[in-house]
C-alpha atoms as a PDB file:
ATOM      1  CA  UNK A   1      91.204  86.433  90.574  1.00  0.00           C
ATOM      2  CA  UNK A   2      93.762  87.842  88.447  1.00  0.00           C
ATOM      3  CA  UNK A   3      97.553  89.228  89.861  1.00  0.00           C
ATOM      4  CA  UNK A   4     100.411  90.645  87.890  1.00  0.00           C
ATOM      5  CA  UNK A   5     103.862  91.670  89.209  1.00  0.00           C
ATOM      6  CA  UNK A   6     105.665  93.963  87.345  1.00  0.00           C
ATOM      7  CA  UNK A   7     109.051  95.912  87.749  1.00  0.00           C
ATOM      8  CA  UNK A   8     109.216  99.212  85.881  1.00  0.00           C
ATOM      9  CA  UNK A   9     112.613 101.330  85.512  1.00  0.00           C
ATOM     10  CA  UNK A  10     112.199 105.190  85.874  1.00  0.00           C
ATOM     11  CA  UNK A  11     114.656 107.337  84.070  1.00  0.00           C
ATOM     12  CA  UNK A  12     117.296 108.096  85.990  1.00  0.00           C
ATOM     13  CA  UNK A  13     116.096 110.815  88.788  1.00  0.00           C
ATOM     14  CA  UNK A  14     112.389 109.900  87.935  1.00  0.00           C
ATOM     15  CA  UNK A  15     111.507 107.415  90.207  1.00  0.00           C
ATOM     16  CA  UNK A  16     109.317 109.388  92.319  1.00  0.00           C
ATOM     17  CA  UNK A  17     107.505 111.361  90.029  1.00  0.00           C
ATOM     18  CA  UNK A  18     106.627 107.949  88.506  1.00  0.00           C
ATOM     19  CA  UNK A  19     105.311 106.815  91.759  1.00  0.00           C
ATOM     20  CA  UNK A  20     103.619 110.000  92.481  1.00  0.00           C
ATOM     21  CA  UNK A  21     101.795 109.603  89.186  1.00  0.00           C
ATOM     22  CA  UNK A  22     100.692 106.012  89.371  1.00  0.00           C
ATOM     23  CA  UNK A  23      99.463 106.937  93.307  1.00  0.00           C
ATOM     24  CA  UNK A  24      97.325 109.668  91.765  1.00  0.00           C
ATOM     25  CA  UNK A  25      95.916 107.446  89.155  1.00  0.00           C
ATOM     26  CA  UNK A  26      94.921 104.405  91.600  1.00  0.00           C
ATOM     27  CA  UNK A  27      91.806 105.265  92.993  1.00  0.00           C
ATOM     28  CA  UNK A  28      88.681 103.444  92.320  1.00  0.00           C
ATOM     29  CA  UNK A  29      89.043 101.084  89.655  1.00  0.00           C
ATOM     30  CA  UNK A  30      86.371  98.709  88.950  1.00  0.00           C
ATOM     31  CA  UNK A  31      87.511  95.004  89.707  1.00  0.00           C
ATOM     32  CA  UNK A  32      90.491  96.551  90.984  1.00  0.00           C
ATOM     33  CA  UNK A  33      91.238  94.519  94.401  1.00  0.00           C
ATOM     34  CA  UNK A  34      94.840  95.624  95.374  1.00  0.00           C
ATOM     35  CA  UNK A  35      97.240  97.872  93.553  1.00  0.00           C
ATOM     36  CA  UNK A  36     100.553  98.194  95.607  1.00  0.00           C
ATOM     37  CA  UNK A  37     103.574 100.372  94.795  1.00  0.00           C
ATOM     38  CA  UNK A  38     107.267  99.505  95.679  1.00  0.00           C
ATOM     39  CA  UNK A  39     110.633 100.903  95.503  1.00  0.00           C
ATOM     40  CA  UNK A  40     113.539  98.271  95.201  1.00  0.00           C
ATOM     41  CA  UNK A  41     116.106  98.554  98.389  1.00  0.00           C
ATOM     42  CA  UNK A  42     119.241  98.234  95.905  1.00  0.00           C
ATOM     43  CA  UNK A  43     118.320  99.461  92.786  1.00  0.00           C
ATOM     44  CA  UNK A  44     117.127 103.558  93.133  1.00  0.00           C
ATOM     45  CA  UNK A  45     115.224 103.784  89.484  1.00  0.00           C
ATOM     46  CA  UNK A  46     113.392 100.602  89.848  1.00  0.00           C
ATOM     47  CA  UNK A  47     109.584 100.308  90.458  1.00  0.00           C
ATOM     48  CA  UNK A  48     107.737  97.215  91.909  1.00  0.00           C
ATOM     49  CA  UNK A  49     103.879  97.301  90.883  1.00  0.00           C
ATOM     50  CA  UNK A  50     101.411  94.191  92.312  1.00  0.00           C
ATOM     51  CA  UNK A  51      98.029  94.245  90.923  1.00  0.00           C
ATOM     52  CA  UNK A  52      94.992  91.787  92.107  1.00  0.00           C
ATOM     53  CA  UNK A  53      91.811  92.187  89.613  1.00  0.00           C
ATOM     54  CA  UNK A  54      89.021  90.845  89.823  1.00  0.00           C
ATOM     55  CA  UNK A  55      89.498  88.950  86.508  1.00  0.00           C
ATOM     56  CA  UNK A  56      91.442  89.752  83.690  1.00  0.00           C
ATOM     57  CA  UNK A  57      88.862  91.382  81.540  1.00  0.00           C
ATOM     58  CA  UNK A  58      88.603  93.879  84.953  1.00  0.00           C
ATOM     59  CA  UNK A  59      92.075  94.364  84.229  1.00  0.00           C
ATOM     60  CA  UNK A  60      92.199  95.561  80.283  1.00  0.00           C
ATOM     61  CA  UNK A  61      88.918  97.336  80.984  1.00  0.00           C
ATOM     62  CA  UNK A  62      90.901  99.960  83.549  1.00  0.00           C
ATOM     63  CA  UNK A  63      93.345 100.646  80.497  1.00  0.00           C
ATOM     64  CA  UNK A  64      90.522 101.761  78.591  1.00  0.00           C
ATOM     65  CA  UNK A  65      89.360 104.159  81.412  1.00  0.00           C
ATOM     66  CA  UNK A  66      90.037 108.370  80.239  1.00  0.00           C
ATOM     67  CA  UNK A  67      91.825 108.938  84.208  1.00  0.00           C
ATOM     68  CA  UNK A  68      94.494 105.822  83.565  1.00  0.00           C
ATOM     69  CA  UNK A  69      94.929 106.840  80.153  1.00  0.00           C
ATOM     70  CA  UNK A  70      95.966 110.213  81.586  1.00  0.00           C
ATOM     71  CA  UNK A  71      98.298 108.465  83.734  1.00  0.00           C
ATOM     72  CA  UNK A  72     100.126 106.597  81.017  1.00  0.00           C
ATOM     73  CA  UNK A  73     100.781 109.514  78.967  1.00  0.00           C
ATOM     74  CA  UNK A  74     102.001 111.809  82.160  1.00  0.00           C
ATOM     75  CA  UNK A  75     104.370 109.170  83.463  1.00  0.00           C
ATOM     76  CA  UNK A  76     105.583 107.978  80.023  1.00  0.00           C
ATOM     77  CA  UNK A  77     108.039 110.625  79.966  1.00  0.00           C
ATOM     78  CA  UNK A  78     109.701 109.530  83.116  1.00  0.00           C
ATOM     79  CA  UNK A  79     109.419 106.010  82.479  1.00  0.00           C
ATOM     80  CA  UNK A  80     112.847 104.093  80.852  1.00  0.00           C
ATOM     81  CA  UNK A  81     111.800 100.918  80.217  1.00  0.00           C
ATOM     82  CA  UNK A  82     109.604  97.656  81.481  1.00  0.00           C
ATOM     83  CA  UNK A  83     112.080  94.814  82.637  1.00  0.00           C
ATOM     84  CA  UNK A  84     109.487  91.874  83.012  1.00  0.00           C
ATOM     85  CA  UNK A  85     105.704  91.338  84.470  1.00  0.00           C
ATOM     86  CA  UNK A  86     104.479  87.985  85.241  1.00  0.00           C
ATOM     87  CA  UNK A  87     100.479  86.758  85.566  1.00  0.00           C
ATOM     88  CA  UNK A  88      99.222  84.918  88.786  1.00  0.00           C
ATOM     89  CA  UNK A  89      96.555  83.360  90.102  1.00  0.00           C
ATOM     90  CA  UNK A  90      95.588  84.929  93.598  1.00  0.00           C
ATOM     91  CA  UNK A  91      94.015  82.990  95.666  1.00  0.00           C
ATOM     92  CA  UNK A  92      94.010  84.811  98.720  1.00  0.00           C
ATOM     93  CA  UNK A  93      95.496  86.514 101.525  1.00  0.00           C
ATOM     94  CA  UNK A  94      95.148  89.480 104.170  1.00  0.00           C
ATOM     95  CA  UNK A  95      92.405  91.698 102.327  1.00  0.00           C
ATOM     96  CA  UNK A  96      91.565  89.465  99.737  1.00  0.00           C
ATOM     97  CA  UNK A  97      88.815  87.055  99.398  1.00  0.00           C
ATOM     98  CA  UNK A  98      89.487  83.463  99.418  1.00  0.00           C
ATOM     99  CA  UNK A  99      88.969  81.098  96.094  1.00  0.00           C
ATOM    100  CA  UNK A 100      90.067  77.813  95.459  1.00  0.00           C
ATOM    101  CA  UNK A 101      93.261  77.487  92.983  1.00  0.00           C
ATOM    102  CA  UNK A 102      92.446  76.874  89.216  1.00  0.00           C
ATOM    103  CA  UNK A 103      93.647  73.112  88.555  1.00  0.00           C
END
């Protein structure tokens, strides 16, 4: 499996119409296991996104895909800035399936 955690900032204001946007755009994705959305308790613009793909190529794939690309260009406006996003290595959890850790 592939993860990713990222933190987003929305333009000041924006935060929710940045949510709104990335709940419309995550239906069915192919290879797309989990795709959670989070607001931060202390910071107001800040977005929390953690992804679980099937594999990375899964992952790049959904980028490509005419509905996400959409997405990007209707939340761009909204969107500040990307503070960070980090890979992982899922390897399981409640409504995942279970794999054994890469060495």
């Amino acid at each position: 499996m592939y993860g990713l955690i990222g933190k987003m900032r929305a333009a000041r204001g924006q935060r929710d119409a940045v949510m709104d946007v990335l709940r419309e755009s995550t239906g069915a994705l192919p290879g797309c296991l989990s795709y959670i959305i989070a607001t931060d308790p202390v910071d107001a613009d800040a977005i929390w996104v953690t992804e679980v793909w099937d594999d990375q190529a899964s992952h790049k794939a959904s980028l490509q895909l005419p509905e996400v690309q959409a997405a990007i260009a209707k939340a761009r406006p909204f969107i500040a800035g990307f503070e960070f996003q980090v890979e992982t290595r899922p390897v399981g959890g409640f409504g995942l399936p279970e794999t054994k850790p890469a060495e």
